[in-house]
Protein backbone atom coordinates (compact mmCIF):
# COMPACT_ATOMS: atom_id res chain seq x y z
CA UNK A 1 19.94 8.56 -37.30
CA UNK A 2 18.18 9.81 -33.97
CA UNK A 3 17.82 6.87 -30.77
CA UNK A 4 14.35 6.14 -30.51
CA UNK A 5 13.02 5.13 -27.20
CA UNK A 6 11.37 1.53 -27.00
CA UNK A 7 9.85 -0.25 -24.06
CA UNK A 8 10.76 -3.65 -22.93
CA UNK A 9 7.75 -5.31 -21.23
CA UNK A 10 6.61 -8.25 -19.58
CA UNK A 11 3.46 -9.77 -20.52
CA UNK A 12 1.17 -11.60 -18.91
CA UNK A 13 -0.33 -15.41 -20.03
CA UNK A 14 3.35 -16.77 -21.50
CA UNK A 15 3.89 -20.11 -20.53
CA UNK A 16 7.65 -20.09 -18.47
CA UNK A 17 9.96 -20.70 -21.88
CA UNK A 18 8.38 -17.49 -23.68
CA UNK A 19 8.96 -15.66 -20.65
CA UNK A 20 11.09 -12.46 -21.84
CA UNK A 21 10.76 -9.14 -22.45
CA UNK A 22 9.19 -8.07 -25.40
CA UNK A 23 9.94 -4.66 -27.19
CA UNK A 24 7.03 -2.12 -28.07
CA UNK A 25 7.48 1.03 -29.34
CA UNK A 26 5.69 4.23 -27.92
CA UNK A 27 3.09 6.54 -29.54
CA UNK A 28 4.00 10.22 -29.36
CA UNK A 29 0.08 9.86 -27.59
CA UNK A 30 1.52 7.98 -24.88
CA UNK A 31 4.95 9.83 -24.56
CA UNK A 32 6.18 10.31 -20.82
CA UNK A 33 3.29 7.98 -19.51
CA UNK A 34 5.11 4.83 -20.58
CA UNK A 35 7.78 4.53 -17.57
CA UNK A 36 9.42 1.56 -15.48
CA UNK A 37 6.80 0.40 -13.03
CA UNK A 38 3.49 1.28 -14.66
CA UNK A 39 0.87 -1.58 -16.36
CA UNK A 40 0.05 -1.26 -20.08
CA UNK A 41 -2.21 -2.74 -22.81
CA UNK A 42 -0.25 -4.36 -25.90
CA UNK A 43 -0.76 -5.96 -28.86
CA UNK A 44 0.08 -9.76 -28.37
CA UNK A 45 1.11 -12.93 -30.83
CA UNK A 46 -0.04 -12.83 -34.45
CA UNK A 47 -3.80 -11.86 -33.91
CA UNK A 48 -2.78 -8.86 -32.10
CA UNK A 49 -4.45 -10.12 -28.70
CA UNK A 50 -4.62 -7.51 -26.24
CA UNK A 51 -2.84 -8.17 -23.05
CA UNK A 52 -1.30 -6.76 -20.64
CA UNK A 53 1.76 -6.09 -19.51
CA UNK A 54 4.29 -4.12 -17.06
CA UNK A 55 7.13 -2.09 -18.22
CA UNK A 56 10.21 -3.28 -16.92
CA UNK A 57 12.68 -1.04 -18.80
CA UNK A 58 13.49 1.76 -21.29
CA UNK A 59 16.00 1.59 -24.23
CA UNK A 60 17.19 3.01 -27.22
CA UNK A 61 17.00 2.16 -30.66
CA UNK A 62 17.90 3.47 -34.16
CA UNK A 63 14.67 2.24 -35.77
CA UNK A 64 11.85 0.38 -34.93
CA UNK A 65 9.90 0.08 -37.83
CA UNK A 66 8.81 -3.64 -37.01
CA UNK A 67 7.86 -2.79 -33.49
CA UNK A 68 4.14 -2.85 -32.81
CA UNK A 69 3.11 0.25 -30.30
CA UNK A 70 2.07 -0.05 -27.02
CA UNK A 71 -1.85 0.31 -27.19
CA UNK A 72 -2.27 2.16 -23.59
CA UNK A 73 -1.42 3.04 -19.95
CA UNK A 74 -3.22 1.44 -17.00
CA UNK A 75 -1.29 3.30 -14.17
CA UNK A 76 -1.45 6.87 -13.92
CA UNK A 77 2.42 6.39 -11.52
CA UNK A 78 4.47 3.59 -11.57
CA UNK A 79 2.83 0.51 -9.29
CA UNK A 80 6.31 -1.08 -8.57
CA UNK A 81 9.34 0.46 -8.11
CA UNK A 82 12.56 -0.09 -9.64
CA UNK A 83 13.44 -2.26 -6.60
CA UNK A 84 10.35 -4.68 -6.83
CA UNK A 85 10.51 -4.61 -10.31
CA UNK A 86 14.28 -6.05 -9.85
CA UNK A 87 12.56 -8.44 -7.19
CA UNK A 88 10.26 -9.90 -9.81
CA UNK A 89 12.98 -10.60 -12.36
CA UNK A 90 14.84 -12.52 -9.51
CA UNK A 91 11.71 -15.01 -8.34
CA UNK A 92 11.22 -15.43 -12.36
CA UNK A 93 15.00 -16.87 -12.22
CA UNK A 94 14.90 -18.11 -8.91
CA UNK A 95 11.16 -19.68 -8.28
CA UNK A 96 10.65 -20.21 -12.13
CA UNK A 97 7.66 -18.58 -12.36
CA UNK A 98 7.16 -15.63 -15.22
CA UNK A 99 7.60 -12.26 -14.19
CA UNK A 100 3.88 -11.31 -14.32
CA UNK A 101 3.17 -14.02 -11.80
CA UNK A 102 5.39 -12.62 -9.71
CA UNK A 103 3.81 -8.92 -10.35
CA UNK A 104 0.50 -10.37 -9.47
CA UNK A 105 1.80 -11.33 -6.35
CA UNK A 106 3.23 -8.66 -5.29
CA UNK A 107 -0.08 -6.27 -6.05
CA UNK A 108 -3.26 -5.90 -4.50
CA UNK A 109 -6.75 -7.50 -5.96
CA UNK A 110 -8.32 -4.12 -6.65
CA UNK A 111 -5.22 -2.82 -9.16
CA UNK A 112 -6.53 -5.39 -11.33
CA UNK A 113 -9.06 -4.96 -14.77
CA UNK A 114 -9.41 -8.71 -16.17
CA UNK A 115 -12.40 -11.81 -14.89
CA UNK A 116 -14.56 -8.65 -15.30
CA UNK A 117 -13.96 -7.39 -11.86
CA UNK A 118 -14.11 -3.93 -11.62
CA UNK A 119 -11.07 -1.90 -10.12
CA UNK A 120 -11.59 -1.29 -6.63
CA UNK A 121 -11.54 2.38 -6.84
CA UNK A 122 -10.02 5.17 -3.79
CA UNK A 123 -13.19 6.00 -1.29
CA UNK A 124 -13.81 10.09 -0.76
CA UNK A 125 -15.91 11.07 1.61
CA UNK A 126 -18.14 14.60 0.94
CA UNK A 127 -16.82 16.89 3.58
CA UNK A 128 -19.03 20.42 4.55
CA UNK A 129 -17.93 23.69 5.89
CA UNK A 130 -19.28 27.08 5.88
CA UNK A 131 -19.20 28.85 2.62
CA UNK A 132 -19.59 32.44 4.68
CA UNK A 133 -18.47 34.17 7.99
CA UNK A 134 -20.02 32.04 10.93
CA UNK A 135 -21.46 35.27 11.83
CA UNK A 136 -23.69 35.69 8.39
CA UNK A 137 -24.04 32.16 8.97
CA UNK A 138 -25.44 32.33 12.61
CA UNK A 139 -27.74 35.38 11.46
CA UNK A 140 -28.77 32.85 8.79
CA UNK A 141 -29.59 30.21 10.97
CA UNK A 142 -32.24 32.74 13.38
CA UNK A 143 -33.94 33.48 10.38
CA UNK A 144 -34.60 29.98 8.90
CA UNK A 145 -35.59 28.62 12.50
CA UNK A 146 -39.12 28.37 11.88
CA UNK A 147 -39.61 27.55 8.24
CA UNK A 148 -36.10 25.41 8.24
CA UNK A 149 -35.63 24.28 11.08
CA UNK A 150 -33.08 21.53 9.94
CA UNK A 151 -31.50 24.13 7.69
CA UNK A 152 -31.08 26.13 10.76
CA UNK A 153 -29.94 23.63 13.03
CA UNK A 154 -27.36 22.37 10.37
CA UNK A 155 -25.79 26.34 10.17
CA UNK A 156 -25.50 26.03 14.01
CA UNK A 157 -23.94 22.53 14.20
CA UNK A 158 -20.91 24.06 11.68
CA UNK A 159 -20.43 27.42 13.52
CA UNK A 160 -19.71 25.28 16.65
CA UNK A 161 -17.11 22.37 14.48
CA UNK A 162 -16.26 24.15 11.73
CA UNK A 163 -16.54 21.37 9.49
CA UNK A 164 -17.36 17.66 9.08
CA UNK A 165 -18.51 14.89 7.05
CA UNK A 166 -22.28 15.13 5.03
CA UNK A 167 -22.84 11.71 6.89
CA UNK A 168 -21.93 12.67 10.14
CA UNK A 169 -23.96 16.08 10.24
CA UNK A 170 -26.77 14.34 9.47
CA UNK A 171 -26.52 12.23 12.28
CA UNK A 172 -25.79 15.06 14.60
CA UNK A 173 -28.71 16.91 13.45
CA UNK A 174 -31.54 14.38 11.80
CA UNK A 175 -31.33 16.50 9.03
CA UNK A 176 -32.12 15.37 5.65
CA UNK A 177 -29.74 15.30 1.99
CA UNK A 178 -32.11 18.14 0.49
CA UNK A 179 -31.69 20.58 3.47
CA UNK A 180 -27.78 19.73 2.94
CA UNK A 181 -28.18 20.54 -0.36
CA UNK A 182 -30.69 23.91 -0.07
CA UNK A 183 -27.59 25.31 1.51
CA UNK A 184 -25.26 24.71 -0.75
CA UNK A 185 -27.55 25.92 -3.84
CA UNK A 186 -27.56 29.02 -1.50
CA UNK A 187 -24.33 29.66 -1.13
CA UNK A 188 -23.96 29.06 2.80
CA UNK A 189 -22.19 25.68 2.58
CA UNK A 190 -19.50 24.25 0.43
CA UNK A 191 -18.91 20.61 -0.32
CA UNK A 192 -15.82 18.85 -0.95
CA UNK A 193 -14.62 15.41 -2.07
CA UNK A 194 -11.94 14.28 0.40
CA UNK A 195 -10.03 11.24 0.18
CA UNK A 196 -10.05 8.80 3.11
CA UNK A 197 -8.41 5.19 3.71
CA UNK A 198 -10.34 2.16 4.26
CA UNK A 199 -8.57 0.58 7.17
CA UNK A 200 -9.07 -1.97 9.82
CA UNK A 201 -10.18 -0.84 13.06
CA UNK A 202 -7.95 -0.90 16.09
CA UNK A 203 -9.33 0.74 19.62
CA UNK A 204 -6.17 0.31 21.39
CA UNK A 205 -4.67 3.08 23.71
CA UNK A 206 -1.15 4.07 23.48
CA UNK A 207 1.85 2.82 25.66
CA UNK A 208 5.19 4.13 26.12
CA UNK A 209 8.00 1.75 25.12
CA UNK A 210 8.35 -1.48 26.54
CA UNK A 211 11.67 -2.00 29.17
CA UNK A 212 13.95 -4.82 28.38
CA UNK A 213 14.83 -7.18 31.57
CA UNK A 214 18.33 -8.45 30.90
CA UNK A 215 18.50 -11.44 28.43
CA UNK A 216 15.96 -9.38 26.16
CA UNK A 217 18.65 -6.34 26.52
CA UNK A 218 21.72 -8.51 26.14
CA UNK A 219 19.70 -9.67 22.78
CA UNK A 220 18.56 -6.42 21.58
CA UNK A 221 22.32 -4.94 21.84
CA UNK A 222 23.55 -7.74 19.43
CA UNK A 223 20.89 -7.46 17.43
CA UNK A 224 20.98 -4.06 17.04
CA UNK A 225 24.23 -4.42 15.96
CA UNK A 226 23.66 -6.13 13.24
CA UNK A 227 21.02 -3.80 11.91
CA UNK A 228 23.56 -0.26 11.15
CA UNK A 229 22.39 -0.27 7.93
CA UNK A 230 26.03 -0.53 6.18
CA UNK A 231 24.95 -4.04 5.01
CA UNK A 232 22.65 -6.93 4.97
CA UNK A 233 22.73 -8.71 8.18
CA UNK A 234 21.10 -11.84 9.67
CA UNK A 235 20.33 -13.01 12.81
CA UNK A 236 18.42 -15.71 14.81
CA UNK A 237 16.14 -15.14 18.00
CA UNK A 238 15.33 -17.94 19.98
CA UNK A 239 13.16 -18.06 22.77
CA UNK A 240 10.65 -20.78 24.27
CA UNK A 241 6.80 -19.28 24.57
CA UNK A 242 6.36 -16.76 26.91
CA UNK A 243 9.99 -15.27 26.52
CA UNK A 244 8.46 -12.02 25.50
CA UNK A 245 10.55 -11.84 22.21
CA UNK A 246 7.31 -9.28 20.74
CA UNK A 247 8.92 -7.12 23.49
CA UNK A 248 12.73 -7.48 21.42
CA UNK A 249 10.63 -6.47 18.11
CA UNK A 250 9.26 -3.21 19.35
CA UNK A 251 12.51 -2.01 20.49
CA UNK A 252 14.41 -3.20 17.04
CA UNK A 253 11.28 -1.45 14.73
CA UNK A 254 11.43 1.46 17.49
CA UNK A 255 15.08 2.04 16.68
CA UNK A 256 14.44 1.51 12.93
CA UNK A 257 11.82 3.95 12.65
CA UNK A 258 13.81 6.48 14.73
CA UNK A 259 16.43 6.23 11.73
CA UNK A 260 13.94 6.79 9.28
CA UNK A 261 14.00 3.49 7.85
CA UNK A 262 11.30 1.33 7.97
CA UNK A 263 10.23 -2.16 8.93
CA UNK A 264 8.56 -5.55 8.47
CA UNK A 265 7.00 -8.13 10.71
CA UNK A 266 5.43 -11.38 9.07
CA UNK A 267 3.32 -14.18 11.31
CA UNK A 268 2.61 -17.44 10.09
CA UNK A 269 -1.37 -17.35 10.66
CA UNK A 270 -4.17 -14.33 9.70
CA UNK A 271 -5.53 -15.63 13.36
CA UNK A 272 -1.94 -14.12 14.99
CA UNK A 273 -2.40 -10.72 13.05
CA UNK A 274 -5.02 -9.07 15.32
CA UNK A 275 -3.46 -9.85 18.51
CA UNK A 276 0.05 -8.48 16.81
CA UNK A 277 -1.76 -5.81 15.31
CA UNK A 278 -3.17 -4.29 18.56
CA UNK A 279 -0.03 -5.13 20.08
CA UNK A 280 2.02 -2.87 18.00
CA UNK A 281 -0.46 -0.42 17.62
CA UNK A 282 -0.42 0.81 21.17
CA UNK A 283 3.24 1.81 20.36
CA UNK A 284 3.14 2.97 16.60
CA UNK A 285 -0.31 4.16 15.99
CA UNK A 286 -1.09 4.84 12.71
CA UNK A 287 2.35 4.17 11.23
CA UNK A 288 1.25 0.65 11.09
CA UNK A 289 -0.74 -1.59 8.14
CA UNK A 290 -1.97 -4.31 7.89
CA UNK A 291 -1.58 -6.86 4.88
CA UNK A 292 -3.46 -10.18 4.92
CA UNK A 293 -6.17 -12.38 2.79
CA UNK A 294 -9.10 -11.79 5.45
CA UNK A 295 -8.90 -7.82 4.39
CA UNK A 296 -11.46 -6.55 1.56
CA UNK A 297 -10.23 -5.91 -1.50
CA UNK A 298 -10.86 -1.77 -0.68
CA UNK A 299 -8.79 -2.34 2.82
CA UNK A 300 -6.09 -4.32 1.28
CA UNK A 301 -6.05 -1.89 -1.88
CA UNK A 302 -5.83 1.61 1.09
CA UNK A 303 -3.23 -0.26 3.21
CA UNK A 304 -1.52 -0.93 0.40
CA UNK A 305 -1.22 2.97 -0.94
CA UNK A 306 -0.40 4.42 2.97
CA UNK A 307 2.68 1.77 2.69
CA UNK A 308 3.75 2.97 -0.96
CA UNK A 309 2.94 6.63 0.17
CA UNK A 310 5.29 6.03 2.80
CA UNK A 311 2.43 6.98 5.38
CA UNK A 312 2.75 3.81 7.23
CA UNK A 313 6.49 2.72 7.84
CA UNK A 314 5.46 -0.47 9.64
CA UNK A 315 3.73 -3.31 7.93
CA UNK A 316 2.16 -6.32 9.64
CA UNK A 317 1.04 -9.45 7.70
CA UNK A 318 1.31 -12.76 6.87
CA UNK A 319 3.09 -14.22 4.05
CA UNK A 320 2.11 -12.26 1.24
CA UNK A 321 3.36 -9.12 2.94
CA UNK A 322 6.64 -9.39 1.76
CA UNK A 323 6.08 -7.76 -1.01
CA UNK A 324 4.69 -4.21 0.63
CA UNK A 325 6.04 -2.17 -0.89
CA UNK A 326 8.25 -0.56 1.94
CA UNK A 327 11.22 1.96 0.84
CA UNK A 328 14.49 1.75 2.82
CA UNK A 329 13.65 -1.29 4.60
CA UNK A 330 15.72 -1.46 8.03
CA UNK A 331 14.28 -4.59 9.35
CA UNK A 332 12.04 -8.11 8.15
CA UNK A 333 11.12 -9.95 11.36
CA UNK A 334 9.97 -13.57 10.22
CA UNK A 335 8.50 -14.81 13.41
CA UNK A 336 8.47 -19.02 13.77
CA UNK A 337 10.19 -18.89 10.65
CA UNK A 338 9.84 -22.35 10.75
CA UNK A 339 6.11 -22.38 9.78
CA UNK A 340 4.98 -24.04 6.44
CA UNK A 341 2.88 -21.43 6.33
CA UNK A 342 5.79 -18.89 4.70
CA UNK A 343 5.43 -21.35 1.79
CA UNK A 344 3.45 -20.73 -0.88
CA UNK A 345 1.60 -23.57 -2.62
CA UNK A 346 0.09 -21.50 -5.89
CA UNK A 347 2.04 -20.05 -8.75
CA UNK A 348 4.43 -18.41 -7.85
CA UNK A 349 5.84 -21.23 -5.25
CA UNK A 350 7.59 -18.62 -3.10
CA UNK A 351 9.18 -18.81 0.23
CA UNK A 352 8.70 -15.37 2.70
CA UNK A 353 12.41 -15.99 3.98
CA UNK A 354 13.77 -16.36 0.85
CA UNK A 355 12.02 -13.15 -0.87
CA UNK A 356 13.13 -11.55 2.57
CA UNK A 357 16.50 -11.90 2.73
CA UNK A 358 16.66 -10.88 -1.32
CA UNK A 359 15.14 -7.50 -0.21
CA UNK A 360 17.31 -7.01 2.82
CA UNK A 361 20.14 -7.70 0.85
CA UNK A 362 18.86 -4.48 -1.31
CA UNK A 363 18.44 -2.65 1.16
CA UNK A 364 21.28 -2.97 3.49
CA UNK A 365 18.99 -5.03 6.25
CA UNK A 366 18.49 -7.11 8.93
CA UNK A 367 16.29 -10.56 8.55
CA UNK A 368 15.62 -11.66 11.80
């Protein structure tokens, strides 16, 4: 008899002591959508309750006759990785909490469908360029000058930038949506739908590299040490305020990210993150997000895809953070580790340092 493929999967709403993967089976409709990682809609208890659920697993079976089917996909990719998906398993055994608490945690507001929330969706912007040569288009623009005069000044305005956002041309020019859209019903402009991130601003200018006096470069070169990447490391920094240890950090993530790996910092309070944020910022740009509770639900959702996109290899945040989902992690900085504040007091009752040093032990990392 042929294996058949079932999916184990975690559901959510089981008190602790039910916690355990259930088996579904999966509908030649749903074939090659039903993967480790992604969220799905099941069938649930004796009244068939849908619920969801996260697929933790493949296996194979000779029959499964008895198996209800999974009813649908939520995820178009995988929304946890095999590694975070191991993670989750671990704070189910470790925090006793049931693996779709710990999912929740680790995934941002706008992923999620119940409380009748809708899902915080990706933001596009509507983007215009010239649909012709700028030449036909500059011709075009003389002859509407008098009986369109927006029409004309918005052919102008793209002959000299070539292309830019519906919003902004209208700012540039005071031109209206219709004379936008006159052009594009005759053929002189094309629209398109491009995706943007909604992100946090930081104004900061960018600095070269901070130099190390001596104690900061006798600690750096143990540090660094630590932190070759042929196994998990830890390591303690102490310094009284005003020992510039943030100047330590950027060298460490600095010599992370020239490896290609990347790296974590977590502060106690949301009130530290903008001051660390600009901070690191005037050395790493746009490699850096963001993750904390003060965020909207579309900047926390955006910040969250540039990490798992591997667009941002630095992530700044408080507690919660620990769960970005980073690949090839080099480095977790937990700075005053000793706050409370790396506790958490809701389901799941986490520490940071202890999720930390489970994913630097993954990963071949340093926890400082």
């Amino acid at each position: 008899m042929p294996e058949l493929t079932i999916a184990k999967i975690a559901v959510s709403g089981v008190p602790f002591r039910l916690d355990r993967p259930y088996d579904y089976s999966i509908p030649d409709s749903l074939a090659g959508k039903v993967v480790p990682g992604v969220r799905v809609e099941v069938p649930f208890t004796r009244t068939n309750r849908p619920t969801e659920g996260i697929v933790l697993a493949l296996s194979e079976a000779s029959a499964f006759d008895k198996l209800k089917p999974v009813s649908a996909v939520l995820d178009l990719e995988p929304v946890l990785d095999a590694g975070l998906l191991s993670l989750a398993i671990w704070m189910h055994e470790r925090f006793f909490c049931t693996v779709y608490e710990a999912v929740k945690a680790m995934l941002p507001a706008g992923l999620w469908f119940k409380g009748g929330r809708r899902r915080v969706s990706e933001k596009y912007v509507s983007m215009a360029e010239l649909a012709v040569p700028a030449e036909e288009a500059a011709e075009a623009a003389v002859a509407k000058r008098r009986r369109a005069p927006q029409q004309a000044e918005l052919l102008n305005t793209l002959c000299s930038i070539g292309r830019a956002s519906v919003q902004e041309l209208r700012e540039f020019t005071g031109a209206s949506q219709q004379s936008i859209k006159a052009l594009v019903n005759q053929g002189f402009v094309a629209l398109q739908d491009e995706e943007v991130f909604r992100r946090p601003e930081v104004n900061v200018e960018r600095e070269v590299l901070p130099e190390l006096n001596a104690s900061q470069q006798l600690a750096f070169d143990g540090i660094s040490k630590l932190a070759d990447g042929t196994k998990a490391g830890a390591a303690l920094l102490f310094g009284v305020t005003g020992s510039c240890k943030t100047t330590v950090y950027i060298r460490l993530i600095a010599e992370q990210r020239a490896k290609g790996r990347s790296c974590m910092l977590l502060v106690p309070e949301i009130a530290l993150t903008p001051q660390m944020l600009r901070t690191f910022a005037a050395h790493f740009g746009d490699d850096i997000a963001v993750l904390h509770s003060n965020l909207s639900a579309g900047e926390r959702y955006d910040e969250w895809r540039r990490i798992r996109s591997g667009e941002a290899g630095v992530v700044i945040g408080t507690r919660s953070a620990v769960f970005a989902p980073l690949r090839d992690l080099g480095l977790i900085i937990i700075d005053e580790e000793q706050e409370d504040t790396y506790k958490s007091e809701n389901a799941p009752r986490y520490h940071a340092r202890d999720v930390a040093k489970y994913r630097c032990s993954q990963d071949k990392a340093l926890l400082l």
